[in-house]
N, C-alpha and C. Protein backbone atom coordinates (compact mmCIF):
# COMPACT_ATOMS: atom_id res chain seq x y z
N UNK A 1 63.80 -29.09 -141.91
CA UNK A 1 62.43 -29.25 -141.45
C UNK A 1 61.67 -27.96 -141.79
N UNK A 2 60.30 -28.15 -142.23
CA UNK A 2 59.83 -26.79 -142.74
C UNK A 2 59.16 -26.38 -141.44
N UNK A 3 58.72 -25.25 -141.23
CA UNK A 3 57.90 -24.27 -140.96
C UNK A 3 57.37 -24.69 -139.82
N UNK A 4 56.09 -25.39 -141.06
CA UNK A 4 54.60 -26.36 -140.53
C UNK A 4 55.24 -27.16 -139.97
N UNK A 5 56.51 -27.92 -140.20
CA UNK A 5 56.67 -29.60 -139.39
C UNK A 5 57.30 -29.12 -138.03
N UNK A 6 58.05 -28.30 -137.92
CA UNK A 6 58.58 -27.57 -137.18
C UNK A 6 57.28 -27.19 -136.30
N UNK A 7 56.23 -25.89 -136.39
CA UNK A 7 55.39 -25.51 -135.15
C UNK A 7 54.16 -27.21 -135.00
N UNK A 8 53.98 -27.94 -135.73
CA UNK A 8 53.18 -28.93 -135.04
C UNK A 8 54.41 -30.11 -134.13
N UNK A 9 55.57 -30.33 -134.61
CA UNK A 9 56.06 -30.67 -133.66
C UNK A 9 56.36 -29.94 -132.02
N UNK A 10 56.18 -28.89 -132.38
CA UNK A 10 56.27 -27.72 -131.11
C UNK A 10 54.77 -28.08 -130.65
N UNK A 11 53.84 -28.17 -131.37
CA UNK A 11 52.39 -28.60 -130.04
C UNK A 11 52.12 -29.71 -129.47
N UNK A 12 52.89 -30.92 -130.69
CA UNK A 12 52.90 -31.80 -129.99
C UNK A 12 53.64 -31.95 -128.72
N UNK A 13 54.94 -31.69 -128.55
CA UNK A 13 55.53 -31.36 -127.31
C UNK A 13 54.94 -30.77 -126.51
N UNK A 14 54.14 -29.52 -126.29
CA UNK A 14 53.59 -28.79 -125.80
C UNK A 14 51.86 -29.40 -125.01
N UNK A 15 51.17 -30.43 -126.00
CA UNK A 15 49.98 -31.07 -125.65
C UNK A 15 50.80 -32.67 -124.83
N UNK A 16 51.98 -33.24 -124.93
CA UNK A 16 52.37 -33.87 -123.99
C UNK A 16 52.60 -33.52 -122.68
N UNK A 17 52.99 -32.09 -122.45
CA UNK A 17 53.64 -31.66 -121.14
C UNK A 17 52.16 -31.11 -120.91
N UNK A 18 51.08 -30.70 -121.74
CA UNK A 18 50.00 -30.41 -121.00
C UNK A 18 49.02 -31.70 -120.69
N UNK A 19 49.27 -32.53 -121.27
CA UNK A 19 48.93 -34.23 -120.45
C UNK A 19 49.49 -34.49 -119.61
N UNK A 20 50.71 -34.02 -119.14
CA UNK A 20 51.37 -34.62 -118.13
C UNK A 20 50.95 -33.64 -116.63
N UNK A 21 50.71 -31.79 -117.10
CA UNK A 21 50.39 -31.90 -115.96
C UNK A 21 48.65 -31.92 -115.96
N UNK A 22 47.65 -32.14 -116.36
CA UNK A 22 46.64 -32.67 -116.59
C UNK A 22 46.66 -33.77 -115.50
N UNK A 23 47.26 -34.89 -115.39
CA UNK A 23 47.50 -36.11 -114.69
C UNK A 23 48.06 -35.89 -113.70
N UNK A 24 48.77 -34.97 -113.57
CA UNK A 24 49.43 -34.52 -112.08
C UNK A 24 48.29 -33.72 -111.53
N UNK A 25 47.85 -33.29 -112.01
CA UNK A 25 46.31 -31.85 -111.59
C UNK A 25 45.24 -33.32 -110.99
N UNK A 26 44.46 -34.65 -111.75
CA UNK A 26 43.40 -35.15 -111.52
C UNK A 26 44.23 -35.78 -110.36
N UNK A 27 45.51 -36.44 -109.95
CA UNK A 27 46.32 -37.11 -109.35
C UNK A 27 45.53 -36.71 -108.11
N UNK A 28 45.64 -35.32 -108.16
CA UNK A 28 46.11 -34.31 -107.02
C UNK A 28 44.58 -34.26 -106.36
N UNK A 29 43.44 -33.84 -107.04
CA UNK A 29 42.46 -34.00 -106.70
C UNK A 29 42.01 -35.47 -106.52
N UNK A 30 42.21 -36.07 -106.61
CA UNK A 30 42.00 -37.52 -105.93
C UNK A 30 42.28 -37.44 -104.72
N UNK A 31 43.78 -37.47 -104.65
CA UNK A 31 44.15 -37.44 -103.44
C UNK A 31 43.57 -36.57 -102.21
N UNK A 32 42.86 -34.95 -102.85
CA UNK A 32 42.49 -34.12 -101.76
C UNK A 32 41.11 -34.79 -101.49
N UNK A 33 39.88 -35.05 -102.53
CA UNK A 33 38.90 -35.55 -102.61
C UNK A 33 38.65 -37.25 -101.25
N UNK A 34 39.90 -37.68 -101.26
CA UNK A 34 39.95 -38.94 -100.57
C UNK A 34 39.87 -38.27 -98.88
N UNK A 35 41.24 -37.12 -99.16
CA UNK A 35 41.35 -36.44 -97.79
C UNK A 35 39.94 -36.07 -97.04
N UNK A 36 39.34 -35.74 -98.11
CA UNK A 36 38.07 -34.54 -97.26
C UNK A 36 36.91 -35.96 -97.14
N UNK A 37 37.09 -36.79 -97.59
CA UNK A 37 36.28 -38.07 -97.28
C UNK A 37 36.58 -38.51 -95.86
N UNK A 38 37.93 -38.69 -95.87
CA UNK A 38 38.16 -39.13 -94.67
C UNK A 38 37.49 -38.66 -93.31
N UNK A 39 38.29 -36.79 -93.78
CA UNK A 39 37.73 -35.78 -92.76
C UNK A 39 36.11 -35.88 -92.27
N UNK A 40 35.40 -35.68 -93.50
CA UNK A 40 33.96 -35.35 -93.42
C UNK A 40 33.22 -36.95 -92.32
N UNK A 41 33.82 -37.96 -92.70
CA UNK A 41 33.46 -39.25 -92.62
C UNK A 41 33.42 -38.96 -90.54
N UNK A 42 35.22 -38.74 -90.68
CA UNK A 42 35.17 -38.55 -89.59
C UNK A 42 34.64 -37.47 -88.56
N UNK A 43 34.26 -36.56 -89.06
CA UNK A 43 33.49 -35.64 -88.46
C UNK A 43 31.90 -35.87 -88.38
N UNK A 44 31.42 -36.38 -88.91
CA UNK A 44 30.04 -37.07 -89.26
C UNK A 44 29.95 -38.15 -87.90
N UNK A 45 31.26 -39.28 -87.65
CA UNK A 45 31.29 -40.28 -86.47
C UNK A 45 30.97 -38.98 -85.45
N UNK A 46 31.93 -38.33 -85.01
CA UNK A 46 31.91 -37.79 -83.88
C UNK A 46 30.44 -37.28 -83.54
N UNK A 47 30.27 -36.26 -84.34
CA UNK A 47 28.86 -35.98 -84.39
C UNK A 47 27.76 -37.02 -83.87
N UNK A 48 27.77 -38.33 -84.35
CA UNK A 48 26.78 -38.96 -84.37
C UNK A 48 27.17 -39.65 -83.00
N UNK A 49 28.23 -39.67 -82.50
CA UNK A 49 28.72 -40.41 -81.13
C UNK A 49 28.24 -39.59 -80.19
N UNK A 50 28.14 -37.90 -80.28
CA UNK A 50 27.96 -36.84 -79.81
C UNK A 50 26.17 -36.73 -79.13
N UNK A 51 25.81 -36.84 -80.62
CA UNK A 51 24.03 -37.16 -80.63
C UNK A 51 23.49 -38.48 -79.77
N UNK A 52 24.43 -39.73 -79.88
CA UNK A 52 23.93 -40.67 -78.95
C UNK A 52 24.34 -40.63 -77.41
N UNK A 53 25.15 -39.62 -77.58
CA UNK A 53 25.14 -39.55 -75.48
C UNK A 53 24.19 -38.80 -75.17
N UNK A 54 23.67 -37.24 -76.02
CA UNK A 54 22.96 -36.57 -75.99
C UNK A 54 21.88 -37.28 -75.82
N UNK A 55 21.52 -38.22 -76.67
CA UNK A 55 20.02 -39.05 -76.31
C UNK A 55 19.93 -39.60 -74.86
N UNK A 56 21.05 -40.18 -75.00
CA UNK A 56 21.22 -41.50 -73.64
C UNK A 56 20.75 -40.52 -72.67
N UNK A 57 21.90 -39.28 -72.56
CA UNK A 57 21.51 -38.35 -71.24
C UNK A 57 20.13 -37.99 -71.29
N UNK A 58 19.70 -37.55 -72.47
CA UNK A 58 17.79 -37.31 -72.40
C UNK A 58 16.88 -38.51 -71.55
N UNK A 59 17.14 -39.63 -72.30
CA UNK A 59 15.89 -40.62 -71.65
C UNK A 59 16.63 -40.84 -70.13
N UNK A 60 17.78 -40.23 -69.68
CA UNK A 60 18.32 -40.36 -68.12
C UNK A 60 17.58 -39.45 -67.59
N UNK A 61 17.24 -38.29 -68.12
CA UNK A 61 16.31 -37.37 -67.86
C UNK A 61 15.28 -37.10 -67.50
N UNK A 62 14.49 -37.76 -68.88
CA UNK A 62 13.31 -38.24 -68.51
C UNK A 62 12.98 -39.43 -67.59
N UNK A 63 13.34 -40.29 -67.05
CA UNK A 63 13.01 -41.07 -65.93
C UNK A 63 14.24 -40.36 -64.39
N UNK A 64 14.61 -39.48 -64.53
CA UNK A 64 14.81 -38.49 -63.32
C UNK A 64 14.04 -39.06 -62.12
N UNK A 65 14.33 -38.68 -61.18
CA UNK A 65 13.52 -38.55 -59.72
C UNK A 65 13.91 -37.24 -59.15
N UNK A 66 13.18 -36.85 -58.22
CA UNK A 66 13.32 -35.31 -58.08
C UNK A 66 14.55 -35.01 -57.30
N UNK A 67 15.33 -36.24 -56.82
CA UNK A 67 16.49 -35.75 -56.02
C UNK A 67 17.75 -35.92 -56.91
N UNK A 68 17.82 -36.45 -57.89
CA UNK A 68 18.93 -36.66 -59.11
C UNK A 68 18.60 -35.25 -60.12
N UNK A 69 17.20 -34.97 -60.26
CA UNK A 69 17.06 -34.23 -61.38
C UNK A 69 17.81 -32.88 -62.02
N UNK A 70 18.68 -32.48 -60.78
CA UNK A 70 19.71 -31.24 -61.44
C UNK A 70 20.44 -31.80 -61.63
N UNK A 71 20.84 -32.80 -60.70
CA UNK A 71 22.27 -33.64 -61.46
C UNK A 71 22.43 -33.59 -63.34
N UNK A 72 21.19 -34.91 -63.06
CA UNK A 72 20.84 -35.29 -64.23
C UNK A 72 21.24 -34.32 -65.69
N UNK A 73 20.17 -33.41 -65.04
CA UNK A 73 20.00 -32.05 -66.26
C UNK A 73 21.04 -31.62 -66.23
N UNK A 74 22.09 -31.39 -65.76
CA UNK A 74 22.92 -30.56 -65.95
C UNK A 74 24.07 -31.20 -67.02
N UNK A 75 23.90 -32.86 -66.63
CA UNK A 75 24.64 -33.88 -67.04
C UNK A 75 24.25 -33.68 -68.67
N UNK A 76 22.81 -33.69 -68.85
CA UNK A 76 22.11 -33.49 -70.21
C UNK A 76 22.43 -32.38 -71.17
N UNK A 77 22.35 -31.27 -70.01
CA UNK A 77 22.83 -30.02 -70.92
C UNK A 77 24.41 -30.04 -71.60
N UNK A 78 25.21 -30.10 -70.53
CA UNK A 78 26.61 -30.66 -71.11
C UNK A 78 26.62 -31.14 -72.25
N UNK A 79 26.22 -32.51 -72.62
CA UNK A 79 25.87 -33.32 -73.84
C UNK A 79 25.05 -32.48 -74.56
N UNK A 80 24.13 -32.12 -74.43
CA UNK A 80 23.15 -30.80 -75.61
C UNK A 80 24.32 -30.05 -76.20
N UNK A 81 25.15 -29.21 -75.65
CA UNK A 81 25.89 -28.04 -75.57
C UNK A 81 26.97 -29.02 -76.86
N UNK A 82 27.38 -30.32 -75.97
CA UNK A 82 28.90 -31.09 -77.10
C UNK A 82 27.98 -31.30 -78.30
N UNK A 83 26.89 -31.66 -78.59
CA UNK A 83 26.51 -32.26 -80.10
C UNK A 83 26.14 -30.69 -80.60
N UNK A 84 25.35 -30.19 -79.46
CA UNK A 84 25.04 -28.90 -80.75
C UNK A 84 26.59 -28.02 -81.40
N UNK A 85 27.49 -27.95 -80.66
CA UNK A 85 28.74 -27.52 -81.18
C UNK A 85 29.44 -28.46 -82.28
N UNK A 86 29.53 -29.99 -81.92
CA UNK A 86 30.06 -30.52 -83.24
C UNK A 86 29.12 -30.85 -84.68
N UNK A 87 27.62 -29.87 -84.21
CA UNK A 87 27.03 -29.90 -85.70
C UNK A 87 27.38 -28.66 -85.77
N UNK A 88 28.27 -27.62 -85.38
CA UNK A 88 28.64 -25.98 -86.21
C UNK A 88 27.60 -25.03 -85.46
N UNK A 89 27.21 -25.28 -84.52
CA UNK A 89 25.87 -24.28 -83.88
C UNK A 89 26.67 -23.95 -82.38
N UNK A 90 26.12 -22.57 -82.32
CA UNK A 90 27.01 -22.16 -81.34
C UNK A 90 26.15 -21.92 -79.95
N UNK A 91 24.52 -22.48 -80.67
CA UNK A 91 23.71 -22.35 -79.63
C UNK A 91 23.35 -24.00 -78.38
């Protein structure tokens, strides 16, 4: 075998095993890409489950009477405090 037939058989070997891990590499990012879907998806529910008690407790709020109304508020703030933390705010 000469030379030349000799080093292009060496790349061809060499551009197979770099297809192979090529396909193991996009495999892989699929799989993380699906992960962080999941995650994000599910962090997005909570959030938004978070924001609708937060509301609920608001309009409980706003129709208050003056002998519930610390209750109430305090009930509200709680819920303020859980959604503003599961959007990343520490306020």
């Amino acid at each position: 075998m000469s030379t030349r037939d000799s080093y292009v058989k060496n790349a061809e070997k060499e551009f197979a095993e770099v297809q192979a891990q090529l396909a193991a590499l996009a495999k892989s990012a699929k799989k993380a890409v699906t992960a962080a879907e999941k995650e994000g998806s599910r962090i997005v529910t909570a959030a938004q489950s978070r924001h609708d008690e937060a509301l609920h407790r608001f309009e409980l709020l706003k129709r208050a009477g003056e002998e519930s109304w610390d209750s109430v508020k305090t009930s509200f703030e709680s819920a303020w405090t859980d959604l503003r933390h599961a959007l990343g705010s520490k306020a």
